[in-house]
Protein backbone atom coordinates (compact mmCIF):
# COMPACT_ATOMS: atom_id res chain seq x y z
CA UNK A 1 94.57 170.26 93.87
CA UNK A 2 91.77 171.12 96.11
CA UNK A 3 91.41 174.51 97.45
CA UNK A 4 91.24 173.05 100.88
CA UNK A 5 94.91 172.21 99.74
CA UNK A 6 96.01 175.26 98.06
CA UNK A 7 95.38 177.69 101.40
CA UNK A 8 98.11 177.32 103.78
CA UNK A 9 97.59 177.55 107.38
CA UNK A 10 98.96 181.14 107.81
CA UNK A 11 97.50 182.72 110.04
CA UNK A 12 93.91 183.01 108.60
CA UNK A 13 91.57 185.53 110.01
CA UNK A 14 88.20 185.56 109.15
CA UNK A 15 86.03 188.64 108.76
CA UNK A 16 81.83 188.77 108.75
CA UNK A 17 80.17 191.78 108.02
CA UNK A 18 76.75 192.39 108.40
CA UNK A 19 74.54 194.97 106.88
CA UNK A 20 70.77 196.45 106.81
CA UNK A 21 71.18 198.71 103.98
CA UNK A 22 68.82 201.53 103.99
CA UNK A 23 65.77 202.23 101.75
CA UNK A 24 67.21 204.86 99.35
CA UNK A 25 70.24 202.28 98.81
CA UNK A 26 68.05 199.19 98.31
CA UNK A 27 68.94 198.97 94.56
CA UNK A 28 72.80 199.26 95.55
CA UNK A 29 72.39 196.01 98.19
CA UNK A 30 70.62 194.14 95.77
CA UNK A 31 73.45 194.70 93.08
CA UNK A 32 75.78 193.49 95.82
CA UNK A 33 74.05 190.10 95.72
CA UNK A 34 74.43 189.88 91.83
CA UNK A 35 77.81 190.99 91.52
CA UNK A 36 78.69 188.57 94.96
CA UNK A 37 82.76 187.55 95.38
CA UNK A 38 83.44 189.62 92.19
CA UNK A 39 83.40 192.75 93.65
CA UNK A 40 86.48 191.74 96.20
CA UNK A 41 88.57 189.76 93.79
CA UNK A 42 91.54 192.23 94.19
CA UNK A 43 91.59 192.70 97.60
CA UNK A 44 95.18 191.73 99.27
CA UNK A 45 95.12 188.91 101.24
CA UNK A 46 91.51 187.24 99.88
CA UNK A 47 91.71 183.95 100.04
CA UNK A 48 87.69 182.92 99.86
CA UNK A 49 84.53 185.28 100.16
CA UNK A 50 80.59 185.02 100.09
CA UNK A 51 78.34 187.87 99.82
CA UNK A 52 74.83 186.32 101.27
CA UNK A 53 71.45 187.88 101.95
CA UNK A 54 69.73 187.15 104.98
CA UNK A 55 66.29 185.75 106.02
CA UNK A 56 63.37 188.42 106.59
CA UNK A 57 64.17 190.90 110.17
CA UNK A 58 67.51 189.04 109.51
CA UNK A 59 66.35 186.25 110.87
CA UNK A 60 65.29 182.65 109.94
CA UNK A 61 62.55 183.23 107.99
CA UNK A 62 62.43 181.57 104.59
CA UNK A 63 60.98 184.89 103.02
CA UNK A 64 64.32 186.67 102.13
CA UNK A 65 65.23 190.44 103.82
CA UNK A 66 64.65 193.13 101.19
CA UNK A 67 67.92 194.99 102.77
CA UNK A 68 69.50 192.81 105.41
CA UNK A 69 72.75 190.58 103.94
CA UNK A 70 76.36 189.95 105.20
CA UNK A 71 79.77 189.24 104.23
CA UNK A 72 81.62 186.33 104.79
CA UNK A 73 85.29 186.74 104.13
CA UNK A 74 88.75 184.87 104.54
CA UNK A 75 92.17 186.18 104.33
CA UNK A 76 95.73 185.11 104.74
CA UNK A 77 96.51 187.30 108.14
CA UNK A 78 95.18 189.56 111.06
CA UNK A 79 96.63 192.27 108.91
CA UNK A 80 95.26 192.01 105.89
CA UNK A 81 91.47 191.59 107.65
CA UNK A 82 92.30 194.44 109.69
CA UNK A 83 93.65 196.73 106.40
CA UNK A 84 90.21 195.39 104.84
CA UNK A 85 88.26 197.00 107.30
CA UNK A 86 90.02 199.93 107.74
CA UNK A 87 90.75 201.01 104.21
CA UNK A 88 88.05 198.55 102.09
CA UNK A 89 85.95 200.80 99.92
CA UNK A 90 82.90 198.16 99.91
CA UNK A 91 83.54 198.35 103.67
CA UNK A 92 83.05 202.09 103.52
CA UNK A 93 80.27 201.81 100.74
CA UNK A 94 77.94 199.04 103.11
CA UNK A 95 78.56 201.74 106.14
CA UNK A 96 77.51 204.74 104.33
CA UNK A 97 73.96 202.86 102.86
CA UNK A 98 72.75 201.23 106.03
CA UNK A 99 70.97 201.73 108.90
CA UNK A 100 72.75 199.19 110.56
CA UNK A 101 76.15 197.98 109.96
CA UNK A 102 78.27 195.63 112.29
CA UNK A 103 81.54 193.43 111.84
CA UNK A 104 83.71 190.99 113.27
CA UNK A 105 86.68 189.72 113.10
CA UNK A 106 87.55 186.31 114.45
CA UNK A 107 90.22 183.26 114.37
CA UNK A 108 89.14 179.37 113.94
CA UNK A 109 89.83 177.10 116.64
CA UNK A 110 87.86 174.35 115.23
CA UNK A 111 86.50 173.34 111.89
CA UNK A 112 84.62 170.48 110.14
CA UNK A 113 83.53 169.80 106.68
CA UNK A 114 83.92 172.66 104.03
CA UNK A 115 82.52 175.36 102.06
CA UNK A 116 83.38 175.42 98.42
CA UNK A 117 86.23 172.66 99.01
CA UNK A 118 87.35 175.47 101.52
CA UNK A 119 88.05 173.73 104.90
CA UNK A 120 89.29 176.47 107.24
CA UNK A 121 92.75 176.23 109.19
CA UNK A 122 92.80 176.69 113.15
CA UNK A 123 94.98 179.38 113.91
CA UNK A 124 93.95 179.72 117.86
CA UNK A 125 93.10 177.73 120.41
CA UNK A 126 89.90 177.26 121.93
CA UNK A 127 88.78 179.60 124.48
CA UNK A 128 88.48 178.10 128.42
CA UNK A 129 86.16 181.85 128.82
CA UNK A 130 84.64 184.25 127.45
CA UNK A 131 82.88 184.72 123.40
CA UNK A 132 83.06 182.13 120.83
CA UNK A 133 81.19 182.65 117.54
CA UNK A 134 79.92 179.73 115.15
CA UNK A 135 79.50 179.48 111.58
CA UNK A 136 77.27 176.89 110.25
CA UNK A 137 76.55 176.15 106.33
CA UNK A 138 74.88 173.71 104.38
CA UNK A 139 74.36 172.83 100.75
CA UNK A 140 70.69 170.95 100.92
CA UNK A 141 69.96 168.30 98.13
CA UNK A 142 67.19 169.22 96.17
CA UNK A 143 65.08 166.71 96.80
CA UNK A 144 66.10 166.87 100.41
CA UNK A 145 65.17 170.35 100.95
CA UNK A 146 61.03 169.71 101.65
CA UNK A 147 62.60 167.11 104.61
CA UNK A 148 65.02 169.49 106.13
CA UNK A 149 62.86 172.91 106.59
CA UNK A 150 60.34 170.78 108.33
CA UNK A 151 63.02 170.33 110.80
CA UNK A 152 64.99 173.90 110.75
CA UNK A 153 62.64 176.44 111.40
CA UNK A 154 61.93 174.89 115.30
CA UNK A 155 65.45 174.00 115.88
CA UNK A 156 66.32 178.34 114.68
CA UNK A 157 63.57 179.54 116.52
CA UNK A 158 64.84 178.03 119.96
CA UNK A 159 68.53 179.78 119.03
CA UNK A 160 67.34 183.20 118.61
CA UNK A 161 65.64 183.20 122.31
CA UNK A 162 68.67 180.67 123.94
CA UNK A 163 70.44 181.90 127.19
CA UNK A 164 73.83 183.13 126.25
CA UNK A 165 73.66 183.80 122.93
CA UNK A 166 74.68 186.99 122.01
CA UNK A 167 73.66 187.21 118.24
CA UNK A 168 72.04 185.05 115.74
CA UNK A 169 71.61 185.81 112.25
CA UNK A 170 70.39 183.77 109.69
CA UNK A 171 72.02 184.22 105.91
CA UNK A 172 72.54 182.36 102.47
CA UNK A 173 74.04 182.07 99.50
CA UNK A 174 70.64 181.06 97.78
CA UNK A 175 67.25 180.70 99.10
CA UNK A 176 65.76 177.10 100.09
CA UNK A 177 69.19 175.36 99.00
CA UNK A 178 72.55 177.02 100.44
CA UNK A 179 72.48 178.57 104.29
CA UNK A 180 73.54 179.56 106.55
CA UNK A 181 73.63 180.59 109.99
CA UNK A 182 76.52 182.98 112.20
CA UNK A 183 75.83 182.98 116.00
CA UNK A 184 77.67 184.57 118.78
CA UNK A 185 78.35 183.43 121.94
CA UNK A 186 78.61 184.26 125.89
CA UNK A 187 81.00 180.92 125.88
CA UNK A 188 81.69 177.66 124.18
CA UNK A 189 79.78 175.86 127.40
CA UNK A 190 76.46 177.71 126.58
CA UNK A 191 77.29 177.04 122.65
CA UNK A 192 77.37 173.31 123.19
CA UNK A 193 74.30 173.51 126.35
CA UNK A 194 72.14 174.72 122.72
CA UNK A 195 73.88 172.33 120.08
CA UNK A 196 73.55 169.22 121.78
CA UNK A 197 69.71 169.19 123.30
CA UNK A 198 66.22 170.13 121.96
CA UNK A 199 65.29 171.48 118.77
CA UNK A 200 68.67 171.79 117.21
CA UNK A 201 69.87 168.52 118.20
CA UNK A 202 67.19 166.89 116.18
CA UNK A 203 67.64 168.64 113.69
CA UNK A 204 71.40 167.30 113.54
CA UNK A 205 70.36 163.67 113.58
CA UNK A 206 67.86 163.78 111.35
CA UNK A 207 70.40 166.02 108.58
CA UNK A 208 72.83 162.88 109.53
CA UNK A 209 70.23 160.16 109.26
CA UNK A 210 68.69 161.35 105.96
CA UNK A 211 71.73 163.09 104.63
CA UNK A 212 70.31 166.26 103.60
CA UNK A 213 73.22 168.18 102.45
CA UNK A 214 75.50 167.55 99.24
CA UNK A 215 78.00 169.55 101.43
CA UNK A 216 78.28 170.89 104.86
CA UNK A 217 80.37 173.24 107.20
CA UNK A 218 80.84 174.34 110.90
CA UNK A 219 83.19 176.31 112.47
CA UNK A 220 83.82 177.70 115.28
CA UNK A 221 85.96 180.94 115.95
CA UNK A 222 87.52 183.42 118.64
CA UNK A 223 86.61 186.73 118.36
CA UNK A 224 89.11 189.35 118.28
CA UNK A 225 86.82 192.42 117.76
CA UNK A 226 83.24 193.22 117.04
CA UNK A 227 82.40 196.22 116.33
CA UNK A 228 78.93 198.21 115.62
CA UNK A 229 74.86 197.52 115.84
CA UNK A 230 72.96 194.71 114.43
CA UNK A 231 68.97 194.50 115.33
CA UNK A 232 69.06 197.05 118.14
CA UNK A 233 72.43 196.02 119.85
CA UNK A 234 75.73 197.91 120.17
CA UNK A 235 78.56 195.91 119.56
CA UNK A 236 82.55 197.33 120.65
């Protein structure tokens, strides 16, 4: 049985954290990377997690951050997301070593392809208004990968300066071959204006055409609260 069959629909929530872990800690965020999901096996509720770094200014670059990375992490209710932030002593440990800390917690109202054999469940409908957030992932094929970064470094460079997006932070589980890429949004209309012209929308065709990845994901999620600073910007 696939994992994508052993998680229920529930009433998944989905949390993201998102950390630039100061200089003194540096050592600590690194160790974060090495120890990865282990670290949150015994938290209640888990059902799938990802500790990824980031891209350098926590952006797209292919040089990796020395001290940006992020969370990704899925559990079984609102609750048990909500208990995780509140009461999570990683949670605690990422806000006391950086200069920058920021999370979110959100519901998917769409999903395609999977992460790990993890397809996520909807558990809200899509918004008519208001912020939508977006997770995309890729495994890239090895000998793929030369192909694809000639295409994704224009297509990431028009997101981070797109009207109405909010946020935009590039992250990984491993450098060249496993990204990914977590973008907020002013409304699903401006999401789709960006996904479906220019840069990106190359980008998408050619991935399809060539088939770059071994395995792919993106969803798309309601927030229900963000809360804290990420590159200069207050989030509540």
């Amino acid at each position: 049985m696939s994992l994508a069959q052993q998680v229920g629909l529930g009433e998944q929530t989905a949390v993201v954290l998102l950390a630039d872990i100061a200089d003194a800690s540096r050592l600590w965020g690194w160790s974060r990377i090495v120890r990865g999901p282990r670290a949150l096996r015994r938290v209640p509720g888990l059902l799938f997690s990802k500790v990824l770094g980031s891209g350098y200014e926590g952006g797209f670059d292919l040089r990796p951050s020395p001290s940006r990375q992020g969370v990704f992490a899925l559990f079984d209710s609102a609750e048990s997301a909500h208990d995780f932030i509140a009461h999570s002593p990683l949670v605690h440990a990422y806000q006391e070593r950086s200069k920058e800390f920021c999370w979110a917690t959100l519901k998917t109202f769409s999903c395609r392809g999977s992460w790990d054999g993890l397809s996520l469940q909807a558990t809200a409908e899509a918004p008519t208004q208001g912020p939508m957030a977006a997770l995309t992932r890729a495994s890239i094929k090895f000998s793929k990968a030369q192909a694809f970064w000639r295409h994704a470094p224009p297509s990431q460079t028009a997101l981070e300066g797109v009207a109405g997006c909010q946020m935009a932070v590039g992250l990984g589980e491993a450098p060249f071959f496993r990204q990914a890429t977590f973008s907020m949004w002013d409304s699903v209309n401006a999401m789709n204006a960006y996904a479906r012209s220019g840069a990106h929308l190359e980008a998408i065709q050619a991935a399809q055409k060539n088939g770059y990845f071994s395995e792919s994901m993106f969803a798309r999620f309601v927030p229900l609260k963000v809360h804290g600073q990420w590159r200069g910007k207050h989030y509540a």
